[in-house]
C-alpha atoms as a PDB file:
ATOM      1  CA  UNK A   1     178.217 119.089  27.755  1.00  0.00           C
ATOM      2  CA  UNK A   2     175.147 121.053  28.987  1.00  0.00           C
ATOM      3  CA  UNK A   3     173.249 123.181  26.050  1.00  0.00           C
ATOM      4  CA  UNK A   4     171.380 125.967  27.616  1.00  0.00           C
ATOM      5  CA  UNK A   5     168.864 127.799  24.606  1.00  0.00           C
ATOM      6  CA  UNK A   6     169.015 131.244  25.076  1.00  0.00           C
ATOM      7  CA  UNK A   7     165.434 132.034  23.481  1.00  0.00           C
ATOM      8  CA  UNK A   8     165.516 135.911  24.049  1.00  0.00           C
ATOM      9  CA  UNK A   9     165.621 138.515  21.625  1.00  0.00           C
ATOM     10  CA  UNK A  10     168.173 140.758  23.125  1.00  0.00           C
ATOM     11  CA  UNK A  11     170.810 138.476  25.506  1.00  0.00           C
ATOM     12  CA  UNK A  12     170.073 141.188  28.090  1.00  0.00           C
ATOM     13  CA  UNK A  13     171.527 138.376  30.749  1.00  0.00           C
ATOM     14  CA  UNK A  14     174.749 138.557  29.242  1.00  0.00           C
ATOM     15  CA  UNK A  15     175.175 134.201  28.849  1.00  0.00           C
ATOM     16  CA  UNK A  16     177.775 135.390  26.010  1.00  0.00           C
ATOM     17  CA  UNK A  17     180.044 135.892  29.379  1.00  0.00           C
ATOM     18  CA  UNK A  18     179.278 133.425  31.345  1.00  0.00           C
ATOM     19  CA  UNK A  19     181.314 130.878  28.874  1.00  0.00           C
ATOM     20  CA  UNK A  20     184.807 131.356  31.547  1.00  0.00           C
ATOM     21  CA  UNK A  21     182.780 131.001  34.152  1.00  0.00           C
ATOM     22  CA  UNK A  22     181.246 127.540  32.636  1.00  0.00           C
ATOM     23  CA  UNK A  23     183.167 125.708  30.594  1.00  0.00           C
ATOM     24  CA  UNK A  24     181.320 122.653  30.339  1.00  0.00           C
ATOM     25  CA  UNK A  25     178.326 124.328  28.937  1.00  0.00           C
ATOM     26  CA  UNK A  26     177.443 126.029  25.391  1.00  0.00           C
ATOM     27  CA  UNK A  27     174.790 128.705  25.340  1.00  0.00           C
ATOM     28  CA  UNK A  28     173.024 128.745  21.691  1.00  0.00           C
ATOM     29  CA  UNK A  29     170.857 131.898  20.517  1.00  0.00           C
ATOM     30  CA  UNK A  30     167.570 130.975  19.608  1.00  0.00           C
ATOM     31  CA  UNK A  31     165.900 134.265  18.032  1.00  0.00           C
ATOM     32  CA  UNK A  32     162.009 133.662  19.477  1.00  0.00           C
ATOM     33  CA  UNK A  33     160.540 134.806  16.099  1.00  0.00           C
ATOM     34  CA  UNK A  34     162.718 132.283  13.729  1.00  0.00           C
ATOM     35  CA  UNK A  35     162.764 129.357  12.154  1.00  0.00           C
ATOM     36  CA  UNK A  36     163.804 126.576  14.427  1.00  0.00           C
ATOM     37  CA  UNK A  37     167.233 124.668  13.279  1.00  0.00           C
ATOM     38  CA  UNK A  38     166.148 120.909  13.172  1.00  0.00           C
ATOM     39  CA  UNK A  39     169.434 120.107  15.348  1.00  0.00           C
ATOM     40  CA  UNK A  40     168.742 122.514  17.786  1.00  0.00           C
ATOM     41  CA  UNK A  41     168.814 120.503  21.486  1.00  0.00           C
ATOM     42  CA  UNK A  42     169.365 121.958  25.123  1.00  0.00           C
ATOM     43  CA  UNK A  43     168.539 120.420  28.282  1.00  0.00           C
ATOM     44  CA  UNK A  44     168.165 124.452  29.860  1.00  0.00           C
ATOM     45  CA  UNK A  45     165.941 127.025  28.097  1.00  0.00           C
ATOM     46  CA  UNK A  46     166.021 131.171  29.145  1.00  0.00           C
ATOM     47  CA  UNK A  47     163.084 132.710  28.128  1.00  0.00           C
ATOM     48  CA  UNK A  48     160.157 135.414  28.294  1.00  0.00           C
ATOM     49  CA  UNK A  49     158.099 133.227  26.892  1.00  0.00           C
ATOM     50  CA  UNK A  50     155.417 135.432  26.099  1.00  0.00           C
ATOM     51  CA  UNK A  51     155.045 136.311  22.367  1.00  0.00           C
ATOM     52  CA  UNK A  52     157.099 133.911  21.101  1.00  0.00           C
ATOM     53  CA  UNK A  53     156.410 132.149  17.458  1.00  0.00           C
ATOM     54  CA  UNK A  54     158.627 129.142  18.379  1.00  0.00           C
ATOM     55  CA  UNK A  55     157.888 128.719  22.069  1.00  0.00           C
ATOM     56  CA  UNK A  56     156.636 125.077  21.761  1.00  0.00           C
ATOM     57  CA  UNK A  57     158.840 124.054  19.427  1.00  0.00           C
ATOM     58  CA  UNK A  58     161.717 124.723  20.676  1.00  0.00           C
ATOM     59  CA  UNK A  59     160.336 122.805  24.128  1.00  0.00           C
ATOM     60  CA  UNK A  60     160.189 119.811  22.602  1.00  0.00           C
ATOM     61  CA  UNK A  61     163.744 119.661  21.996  1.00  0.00           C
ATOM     62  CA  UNK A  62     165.109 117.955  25.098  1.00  0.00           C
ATOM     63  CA  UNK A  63     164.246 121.382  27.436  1.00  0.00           C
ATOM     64  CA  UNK A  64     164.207 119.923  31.133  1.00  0.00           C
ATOM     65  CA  UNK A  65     164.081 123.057  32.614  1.00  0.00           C
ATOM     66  CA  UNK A  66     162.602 126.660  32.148  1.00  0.00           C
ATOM     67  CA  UNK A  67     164.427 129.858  33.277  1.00  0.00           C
ATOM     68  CA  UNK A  68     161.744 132.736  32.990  1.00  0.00           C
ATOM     69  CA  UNK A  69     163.642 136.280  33.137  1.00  0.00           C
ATOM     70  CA  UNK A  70     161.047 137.677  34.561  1.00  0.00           C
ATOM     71  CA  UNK A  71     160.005 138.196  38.190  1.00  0.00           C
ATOM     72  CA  UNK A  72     156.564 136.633  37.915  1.00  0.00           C
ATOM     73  CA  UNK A  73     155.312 133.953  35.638  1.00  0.00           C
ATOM     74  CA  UNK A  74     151.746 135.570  34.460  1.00  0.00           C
ATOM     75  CA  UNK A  75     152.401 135.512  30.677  1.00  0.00           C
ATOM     76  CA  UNK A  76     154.613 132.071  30.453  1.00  0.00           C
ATOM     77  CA  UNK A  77     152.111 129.476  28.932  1.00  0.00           C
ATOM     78  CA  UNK A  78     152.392 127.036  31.867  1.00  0.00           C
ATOM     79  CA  UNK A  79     150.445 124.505  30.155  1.00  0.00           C
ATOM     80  CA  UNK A  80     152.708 124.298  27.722  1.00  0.00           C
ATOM     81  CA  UNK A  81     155.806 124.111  29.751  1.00  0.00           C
ATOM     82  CA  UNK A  82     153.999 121.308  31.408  1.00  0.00           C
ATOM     83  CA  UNK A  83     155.869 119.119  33.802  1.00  0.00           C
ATOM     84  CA  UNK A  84     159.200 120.654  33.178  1.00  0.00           C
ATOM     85  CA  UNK A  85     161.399 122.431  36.283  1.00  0.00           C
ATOM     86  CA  UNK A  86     160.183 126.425  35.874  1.00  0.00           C
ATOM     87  CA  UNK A  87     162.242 128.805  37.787  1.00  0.00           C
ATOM     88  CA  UNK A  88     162.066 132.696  37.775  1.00  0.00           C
ATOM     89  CA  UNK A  89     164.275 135.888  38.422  1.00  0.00           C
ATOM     90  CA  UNK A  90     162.271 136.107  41.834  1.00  0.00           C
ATOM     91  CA  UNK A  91     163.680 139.172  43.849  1.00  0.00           C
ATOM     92  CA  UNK A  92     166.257 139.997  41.451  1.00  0.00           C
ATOM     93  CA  UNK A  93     164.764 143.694  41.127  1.00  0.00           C
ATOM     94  CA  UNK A  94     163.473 143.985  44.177  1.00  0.00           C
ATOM     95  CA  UNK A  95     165.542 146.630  45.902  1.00  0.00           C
ATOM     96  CA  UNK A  96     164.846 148.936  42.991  1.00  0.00           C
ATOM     97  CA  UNK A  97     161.322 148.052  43.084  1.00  0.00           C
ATOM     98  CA  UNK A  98     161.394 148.860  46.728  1.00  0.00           C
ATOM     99  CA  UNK A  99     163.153 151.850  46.418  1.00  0.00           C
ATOM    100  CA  UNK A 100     160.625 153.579  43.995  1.00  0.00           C
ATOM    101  CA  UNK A 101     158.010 152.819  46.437  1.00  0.00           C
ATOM    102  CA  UNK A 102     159.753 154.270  49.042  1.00  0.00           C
ATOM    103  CA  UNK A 103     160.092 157.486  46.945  1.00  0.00           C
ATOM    104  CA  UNK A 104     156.185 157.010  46.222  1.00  0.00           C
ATOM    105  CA  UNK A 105     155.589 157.293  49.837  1.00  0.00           C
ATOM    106  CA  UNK A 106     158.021 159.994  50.619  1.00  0.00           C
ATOM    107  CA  UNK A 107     157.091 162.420  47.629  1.00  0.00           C
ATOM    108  CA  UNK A 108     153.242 161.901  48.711  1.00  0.00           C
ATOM    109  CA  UNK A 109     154.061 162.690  52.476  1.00  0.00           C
ATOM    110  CA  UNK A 110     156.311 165.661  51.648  1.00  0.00           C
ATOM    111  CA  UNK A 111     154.183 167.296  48.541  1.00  0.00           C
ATOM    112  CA  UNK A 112     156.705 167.012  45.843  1.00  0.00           C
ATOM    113  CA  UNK A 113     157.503 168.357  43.354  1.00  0.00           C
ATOM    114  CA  UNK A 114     154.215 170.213  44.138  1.00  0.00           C
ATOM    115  CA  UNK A 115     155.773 171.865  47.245  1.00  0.00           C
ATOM    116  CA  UNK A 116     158.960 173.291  44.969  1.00  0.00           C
ATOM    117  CA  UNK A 117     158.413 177.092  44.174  1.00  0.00           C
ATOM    118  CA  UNK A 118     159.466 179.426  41.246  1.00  0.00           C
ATOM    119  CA  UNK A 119     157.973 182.558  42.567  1.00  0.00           C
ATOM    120  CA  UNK A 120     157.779 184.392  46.005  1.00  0.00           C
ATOM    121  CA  UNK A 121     154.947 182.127  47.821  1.00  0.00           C
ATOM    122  CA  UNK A 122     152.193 183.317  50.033  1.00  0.00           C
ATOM    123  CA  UNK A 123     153.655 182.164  53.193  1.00  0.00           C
ATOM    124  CA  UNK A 124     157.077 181.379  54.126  1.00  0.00           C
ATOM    125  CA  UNK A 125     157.857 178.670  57.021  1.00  0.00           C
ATOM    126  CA  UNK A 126     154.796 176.610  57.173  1.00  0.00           C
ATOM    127  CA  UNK A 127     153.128 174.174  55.441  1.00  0.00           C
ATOM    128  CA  UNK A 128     150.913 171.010  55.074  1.00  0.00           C
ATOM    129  CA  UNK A 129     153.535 168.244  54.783  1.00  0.00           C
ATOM    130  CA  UNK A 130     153.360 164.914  56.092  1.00  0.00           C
ATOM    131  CA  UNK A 131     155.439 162.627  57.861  1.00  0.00           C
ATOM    132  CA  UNK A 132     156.090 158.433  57.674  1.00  0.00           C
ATOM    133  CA  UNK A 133     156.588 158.560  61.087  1.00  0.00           C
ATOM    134  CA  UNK A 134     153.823 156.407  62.833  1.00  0.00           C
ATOM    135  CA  UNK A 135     152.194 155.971  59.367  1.00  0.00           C
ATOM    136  CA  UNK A 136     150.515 152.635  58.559  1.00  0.00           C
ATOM    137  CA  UNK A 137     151.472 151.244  55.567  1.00  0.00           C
ATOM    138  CA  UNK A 138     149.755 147.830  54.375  1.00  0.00           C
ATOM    139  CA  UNK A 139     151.679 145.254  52.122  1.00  0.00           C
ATOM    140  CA  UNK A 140     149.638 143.452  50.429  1.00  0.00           C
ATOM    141  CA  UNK A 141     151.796 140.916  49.936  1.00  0.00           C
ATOM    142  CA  UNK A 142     155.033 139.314  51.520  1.00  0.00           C
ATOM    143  CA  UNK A 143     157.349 138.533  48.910  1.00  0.00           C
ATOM    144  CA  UNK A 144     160.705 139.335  47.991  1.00  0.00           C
ATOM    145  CA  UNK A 145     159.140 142.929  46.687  1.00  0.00           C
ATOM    146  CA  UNK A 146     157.433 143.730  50.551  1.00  0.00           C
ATOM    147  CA  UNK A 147     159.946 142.487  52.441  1.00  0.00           C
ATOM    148  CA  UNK A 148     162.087 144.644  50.794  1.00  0.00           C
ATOM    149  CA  UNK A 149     159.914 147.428  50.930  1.00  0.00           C
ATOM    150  CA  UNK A 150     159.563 146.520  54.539  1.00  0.00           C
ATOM    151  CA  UNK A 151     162.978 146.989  55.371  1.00  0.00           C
ATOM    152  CA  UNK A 152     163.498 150.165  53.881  1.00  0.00           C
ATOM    153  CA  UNK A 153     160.232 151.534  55.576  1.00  0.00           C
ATOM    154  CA  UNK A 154     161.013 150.085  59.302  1.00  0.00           C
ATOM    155  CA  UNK A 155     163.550 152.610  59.886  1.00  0.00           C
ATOM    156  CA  UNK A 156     161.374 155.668  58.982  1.00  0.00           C
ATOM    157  CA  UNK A 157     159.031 154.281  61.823  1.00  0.00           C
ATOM    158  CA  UNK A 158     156.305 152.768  60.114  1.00  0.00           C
ATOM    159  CA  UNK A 159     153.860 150.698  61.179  1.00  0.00           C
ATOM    160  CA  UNK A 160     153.867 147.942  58.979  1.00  0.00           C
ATOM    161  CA  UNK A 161     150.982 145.192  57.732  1.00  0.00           C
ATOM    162  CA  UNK A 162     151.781 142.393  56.092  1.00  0.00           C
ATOM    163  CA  UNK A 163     149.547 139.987  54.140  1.00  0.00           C
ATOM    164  CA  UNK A 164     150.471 136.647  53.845  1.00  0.00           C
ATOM    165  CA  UNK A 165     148.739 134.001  51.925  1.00  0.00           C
ATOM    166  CA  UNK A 166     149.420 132.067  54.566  1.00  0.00           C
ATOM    167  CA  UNK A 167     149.176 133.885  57.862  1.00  0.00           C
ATOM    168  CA  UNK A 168     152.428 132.942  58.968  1.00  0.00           C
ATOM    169  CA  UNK A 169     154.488 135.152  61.269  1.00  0.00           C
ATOM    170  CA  UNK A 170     157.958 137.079  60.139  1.00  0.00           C
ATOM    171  CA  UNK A 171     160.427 137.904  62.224  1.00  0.00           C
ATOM    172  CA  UNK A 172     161.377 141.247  60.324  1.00  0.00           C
ATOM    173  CA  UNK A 173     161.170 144.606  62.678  1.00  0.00           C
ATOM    174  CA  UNK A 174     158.552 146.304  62.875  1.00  0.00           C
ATOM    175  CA  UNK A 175     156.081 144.150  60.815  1.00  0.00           C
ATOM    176  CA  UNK A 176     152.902 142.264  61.784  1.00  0.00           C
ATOM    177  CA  UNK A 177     151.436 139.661  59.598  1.00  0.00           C
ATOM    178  CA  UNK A 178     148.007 139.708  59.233  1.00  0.00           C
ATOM    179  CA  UNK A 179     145.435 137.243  57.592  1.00  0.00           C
ATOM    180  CA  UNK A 180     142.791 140.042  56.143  1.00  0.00           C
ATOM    181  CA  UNK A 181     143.511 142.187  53.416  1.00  0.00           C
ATOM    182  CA  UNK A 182     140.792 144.675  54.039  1.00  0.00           C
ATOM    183  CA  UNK A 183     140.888 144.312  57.716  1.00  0.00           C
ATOM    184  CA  UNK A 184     144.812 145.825  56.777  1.00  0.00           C
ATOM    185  CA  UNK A 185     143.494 148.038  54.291  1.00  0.00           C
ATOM    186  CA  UNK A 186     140.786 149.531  56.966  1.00  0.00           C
ATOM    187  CA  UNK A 187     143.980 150.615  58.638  1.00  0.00           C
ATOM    188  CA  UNK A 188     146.426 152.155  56.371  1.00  0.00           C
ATOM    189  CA  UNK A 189     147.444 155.675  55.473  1.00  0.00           C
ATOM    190  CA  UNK A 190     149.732 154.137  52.232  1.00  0.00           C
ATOM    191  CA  UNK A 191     148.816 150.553  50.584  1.00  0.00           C
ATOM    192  CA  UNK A 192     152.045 148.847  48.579  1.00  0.00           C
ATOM    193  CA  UNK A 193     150.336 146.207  46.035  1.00  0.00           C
ATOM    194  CA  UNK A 194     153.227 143.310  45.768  1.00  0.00           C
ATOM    195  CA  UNK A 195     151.213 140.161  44.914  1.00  0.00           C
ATOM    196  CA  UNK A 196     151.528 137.836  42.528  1.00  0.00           C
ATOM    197  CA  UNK A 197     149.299 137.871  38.979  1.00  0.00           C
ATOM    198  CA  UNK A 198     147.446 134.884  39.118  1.00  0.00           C
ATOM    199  CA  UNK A 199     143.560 134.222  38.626  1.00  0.00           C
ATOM    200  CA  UNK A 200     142.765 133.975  42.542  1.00  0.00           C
ATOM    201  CA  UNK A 201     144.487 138.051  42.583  1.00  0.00           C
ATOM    202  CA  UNK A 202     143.226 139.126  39.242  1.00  0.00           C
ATOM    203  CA  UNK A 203     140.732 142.658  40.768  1.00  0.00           C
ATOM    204  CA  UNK A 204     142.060 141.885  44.124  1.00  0.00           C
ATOM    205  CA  UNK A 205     141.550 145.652  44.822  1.00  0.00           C
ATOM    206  CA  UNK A 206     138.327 146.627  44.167  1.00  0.00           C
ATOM    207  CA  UNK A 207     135.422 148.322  44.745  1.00  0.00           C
ATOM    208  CA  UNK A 208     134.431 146.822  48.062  1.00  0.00           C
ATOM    209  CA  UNK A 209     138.129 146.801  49.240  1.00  0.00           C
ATOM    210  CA  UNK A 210     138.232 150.555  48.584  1.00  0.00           C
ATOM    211  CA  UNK A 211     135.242 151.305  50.015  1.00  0.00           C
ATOM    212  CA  UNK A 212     136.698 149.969  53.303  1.00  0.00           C
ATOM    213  CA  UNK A 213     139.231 151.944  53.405  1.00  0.00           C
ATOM    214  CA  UNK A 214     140.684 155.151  54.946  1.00  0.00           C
ATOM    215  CA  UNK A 215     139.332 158.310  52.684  1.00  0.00           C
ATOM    216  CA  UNK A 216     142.068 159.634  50.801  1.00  0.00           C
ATOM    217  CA  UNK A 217     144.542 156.628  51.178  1.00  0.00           C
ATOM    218  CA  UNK A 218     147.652 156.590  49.065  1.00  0.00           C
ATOM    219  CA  UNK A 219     147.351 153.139  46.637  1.00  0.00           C
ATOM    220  CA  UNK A 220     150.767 151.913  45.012  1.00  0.00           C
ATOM    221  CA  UNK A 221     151.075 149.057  42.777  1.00  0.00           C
ATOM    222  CA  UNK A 222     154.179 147.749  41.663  1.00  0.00           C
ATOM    223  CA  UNK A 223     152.482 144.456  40.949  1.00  0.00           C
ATOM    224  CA  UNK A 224     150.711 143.862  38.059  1.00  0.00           C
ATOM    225  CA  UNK A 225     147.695 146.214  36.177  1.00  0.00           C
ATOM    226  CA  UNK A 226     145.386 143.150  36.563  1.00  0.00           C
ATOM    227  CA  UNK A 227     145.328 143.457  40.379  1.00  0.00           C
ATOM    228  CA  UNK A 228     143.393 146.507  40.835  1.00  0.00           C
ATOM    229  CA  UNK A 229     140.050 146.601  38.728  1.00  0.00           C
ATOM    230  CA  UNK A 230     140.640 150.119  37.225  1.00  0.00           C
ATOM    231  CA  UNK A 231     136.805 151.023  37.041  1.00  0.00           C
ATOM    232  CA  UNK A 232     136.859 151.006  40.759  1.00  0.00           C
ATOM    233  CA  UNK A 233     140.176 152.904  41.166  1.00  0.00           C
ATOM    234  CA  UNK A 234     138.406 155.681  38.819  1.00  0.00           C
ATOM    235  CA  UNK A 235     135.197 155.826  40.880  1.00  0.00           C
ATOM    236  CA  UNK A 236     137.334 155.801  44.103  1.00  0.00           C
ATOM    237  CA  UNK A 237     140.016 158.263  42.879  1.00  0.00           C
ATOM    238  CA  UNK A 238     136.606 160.697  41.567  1.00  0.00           C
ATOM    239  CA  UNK A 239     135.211 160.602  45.350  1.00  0.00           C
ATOM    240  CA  UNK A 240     138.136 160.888  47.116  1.00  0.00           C
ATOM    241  CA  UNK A 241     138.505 157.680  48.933  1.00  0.00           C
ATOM    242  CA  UNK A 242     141.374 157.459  47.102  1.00  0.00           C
ATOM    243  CA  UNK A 243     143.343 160.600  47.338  1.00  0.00           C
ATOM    244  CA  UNK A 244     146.594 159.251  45.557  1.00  0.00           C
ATOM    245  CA  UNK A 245     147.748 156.614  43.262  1.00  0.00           C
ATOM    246  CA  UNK A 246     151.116 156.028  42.389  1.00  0.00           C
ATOM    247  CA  UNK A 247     151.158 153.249  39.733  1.00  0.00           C
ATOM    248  CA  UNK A 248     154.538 151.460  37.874  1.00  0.00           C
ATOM    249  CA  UNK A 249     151.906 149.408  35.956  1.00  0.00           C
ATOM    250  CA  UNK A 250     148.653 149.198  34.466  1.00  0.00           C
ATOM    251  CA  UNK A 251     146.206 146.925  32.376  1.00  0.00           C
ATOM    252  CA  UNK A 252     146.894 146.804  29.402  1.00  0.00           C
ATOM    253  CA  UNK A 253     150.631 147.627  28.812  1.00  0.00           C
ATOM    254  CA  UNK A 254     151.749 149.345  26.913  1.00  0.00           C
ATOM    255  CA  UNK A 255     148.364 151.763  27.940  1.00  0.00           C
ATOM    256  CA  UNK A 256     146.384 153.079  25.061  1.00  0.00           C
ATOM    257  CA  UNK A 257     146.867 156.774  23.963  1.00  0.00           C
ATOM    258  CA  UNK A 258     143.688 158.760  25.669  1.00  0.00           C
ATOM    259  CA  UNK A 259     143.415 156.232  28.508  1.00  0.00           C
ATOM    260  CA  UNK A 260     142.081 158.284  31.776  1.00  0.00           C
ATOM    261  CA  UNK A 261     145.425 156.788  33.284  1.00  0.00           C
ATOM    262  CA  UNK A 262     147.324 159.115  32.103  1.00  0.00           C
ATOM    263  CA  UNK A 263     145.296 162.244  32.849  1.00  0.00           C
ATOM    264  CA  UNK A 264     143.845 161.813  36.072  1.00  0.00           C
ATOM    265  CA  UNK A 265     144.738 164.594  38.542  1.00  0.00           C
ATOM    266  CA  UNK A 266     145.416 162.042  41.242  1.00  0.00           C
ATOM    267  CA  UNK A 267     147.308 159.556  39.393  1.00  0.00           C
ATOM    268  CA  UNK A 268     150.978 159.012  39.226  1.00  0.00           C
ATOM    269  CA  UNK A 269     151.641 156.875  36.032  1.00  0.00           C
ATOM    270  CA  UNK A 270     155.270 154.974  34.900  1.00  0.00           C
ATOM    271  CA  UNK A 271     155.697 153.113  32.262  1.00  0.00           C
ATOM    272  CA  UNK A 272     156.751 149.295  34.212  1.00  0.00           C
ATOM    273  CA  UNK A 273     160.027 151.085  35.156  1.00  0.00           C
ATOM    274  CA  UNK A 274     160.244 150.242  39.389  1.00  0.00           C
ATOM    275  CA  UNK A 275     162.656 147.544  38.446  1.00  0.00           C
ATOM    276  CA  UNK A 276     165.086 149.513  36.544  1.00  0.00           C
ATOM    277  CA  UNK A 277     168.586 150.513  37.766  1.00  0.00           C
ATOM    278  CA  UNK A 278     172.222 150.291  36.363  1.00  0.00           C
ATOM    279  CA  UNK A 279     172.678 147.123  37.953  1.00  0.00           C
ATOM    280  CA  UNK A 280     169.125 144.860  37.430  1.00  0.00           C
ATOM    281  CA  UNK A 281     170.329 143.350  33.778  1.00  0.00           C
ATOM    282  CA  UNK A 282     173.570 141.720  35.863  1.00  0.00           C
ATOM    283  CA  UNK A 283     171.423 140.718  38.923  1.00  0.00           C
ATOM    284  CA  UNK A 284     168.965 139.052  36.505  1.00  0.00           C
ATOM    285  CA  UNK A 285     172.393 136.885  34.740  1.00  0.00           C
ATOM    286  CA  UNK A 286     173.521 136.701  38.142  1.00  0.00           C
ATOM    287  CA  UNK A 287     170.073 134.793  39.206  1.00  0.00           C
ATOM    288  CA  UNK A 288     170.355 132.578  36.546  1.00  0.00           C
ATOM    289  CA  UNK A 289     174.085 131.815  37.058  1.00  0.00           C
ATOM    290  CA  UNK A 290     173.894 130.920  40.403  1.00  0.00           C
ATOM    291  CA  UNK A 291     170.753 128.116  39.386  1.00  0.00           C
ATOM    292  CA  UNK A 292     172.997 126.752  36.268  1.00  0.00           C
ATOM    293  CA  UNK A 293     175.507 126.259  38.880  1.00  0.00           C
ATOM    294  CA  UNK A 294     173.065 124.193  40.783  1.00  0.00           C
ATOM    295  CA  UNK A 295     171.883 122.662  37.991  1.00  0.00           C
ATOM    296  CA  UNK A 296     175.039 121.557  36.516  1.00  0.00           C
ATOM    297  CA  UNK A 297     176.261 120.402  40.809  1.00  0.00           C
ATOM    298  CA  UNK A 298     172.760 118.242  40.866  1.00  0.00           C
ATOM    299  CA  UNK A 299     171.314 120.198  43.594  1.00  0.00           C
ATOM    300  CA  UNK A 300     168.159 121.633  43.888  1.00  0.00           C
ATOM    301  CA  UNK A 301     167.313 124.762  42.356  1.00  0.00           C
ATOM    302  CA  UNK A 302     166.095 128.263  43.739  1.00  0.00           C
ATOM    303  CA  UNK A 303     163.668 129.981  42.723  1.00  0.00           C
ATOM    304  CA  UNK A 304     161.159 126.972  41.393  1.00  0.00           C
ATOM    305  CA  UNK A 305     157.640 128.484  40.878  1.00  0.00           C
ATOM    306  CA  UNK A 306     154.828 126.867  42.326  1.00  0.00           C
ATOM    307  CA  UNK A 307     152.282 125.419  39.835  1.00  0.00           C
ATOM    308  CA  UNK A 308     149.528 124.986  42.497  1.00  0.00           C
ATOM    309  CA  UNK A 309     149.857 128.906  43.205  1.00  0.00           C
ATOM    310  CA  UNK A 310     150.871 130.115  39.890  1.00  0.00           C
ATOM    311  CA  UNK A 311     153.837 131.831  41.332  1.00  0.00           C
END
């Protein structure tokens, strides 16, 4: 029988149901925080990994491979998972994710809520709105996040940017792949951030990307906080060349009380929310689910992360 270690404070995955499903295998709660029973043993471990008192320890007995509940892998001590299989919930959120950017883009274009009114206005029938039509959005980015984003934006008419790691052509509509981030960047009316967090994209946007850009582009980040270097978003959001940011996360999180985040006219703050919806807690289980099923068939597994890219 199969012992996967369900080392999360909150089951949020819901492996208490998945016992019909798989018979053959017994899920044990492992509270992150407590002491470690000294015949604890599971070949599968679920995990955030981050924070965790017991992490190691619980590793060393008889783990062979690492489910990390979240989408990326930035705060799961990869050292110290070491040679063991790592997958992640990898696209699990992303059509969430990708809606809330689409709403970034749409409530920037059309003014809102700034174009609502509550009084008799100065002018009736006209005003300063914006369209998606023929806009050029730049992804940085082509994962499961983008490519989501991607297809939600192609029917509005977009013209659409892509930034691969790689450089290597998609055949999605309506996107072109390009090699350059600030050659895309140069280009774009709206910029979706949807790389990974990893040491190589840590200040990926900064100053001199900004600089290159478009005055008064719209930045979005659903990525991570460590992508942007703030210092340079202030400067750039102070001047102008950066007329809008809409941003589902920051560095740190949770954000300090009396950060400038949180004030700045032309920032649009939530708190890590893009992935939420009533349905992302059973598309997370159902992630995992589908790689026990793998796991417990001998086939190969989705979803592995890449230790030479850190995603």
């Amino acid at each position: 029988m199969t012992t996967v270690l369900v080392h999360l404070k909150v089951d949020y995955l819901g492996t208490d149901r998945l016992g019909d499903r798989f018979q053959d295998v017994r899920f044990v709660h492992v509270d992150p925080d407590g002491p470690v029973d000294p015949d604890l043993s599971g070949e599968v471990m679920v995990t955030r990994g981050m924070d965790s008192a017991n992490f190691a320890e619980v590793l060393e007995r008889g783990v062979e491979w690492v489910h990390c509940t979240g989408h990326g892998v930035d705060e799961m001590p990869l050292e110290t998972v070491g040679n063991r299989i790592l997958t992640c919930a990898r696209g699990a959120t992303a059509v969430p994710i990708a809606e809330w950017v689409v709403a970034m883009l749409l409530t920037a274009a059309k003014r809102l809520p700034g174009s609502w009114i509550d009084e008799p206005p100065e002018r009736w029938f006209l005003s300063r709105l914006d369209t998606l039509e023929g806009a050029t959005v730049a992804l940085l980015g082509y994962g499961s996040i983008n490519r989501a984003v991607a297809a939600r934006l192609a029917p509005f008419g977009c013209r659409l940017l892509a930034v691969r790691r790689t450089g290597a052509p998609v055949d999605d509509p309506g996107v072109v792949v390009v090699a350059d981030a600030a050659a895309a960047v140069a280009e774009a009316d709206h910029v979706v951030i949807g790389v990974p967090s990893t040491p190589e994209t840590r200040n990926l946007v900064d100053a001199d990307l900004l600089a290159g850009s478009r005055s008064g582009i719209h930045l979005v980040n659903v990525s991570r906080g460590s992508v942007v270097d703030q210092d340079a978003l202030r400067s750039a959001l102070d001047s102008g060349q950066v007329g809008l940011a809409s941003l589902d996360v920051c560095d740190p999180e949770p954000l300090p009380e009396g950060h400038w985040l949180y004030t700045h006219p032309s920032v649009r703050l939530s708190p890590h929310i893009s992935w939420c919806s009533p349905n992302s807690f059973d598309q997370m289980g159902a992630n995992f689910a589908a790689n026990l099923g793998r796991w417990l068939d001998g086939r190969p597994l989705e979803d592995v992360v890449d230790r030479d890219v850190g995603y």
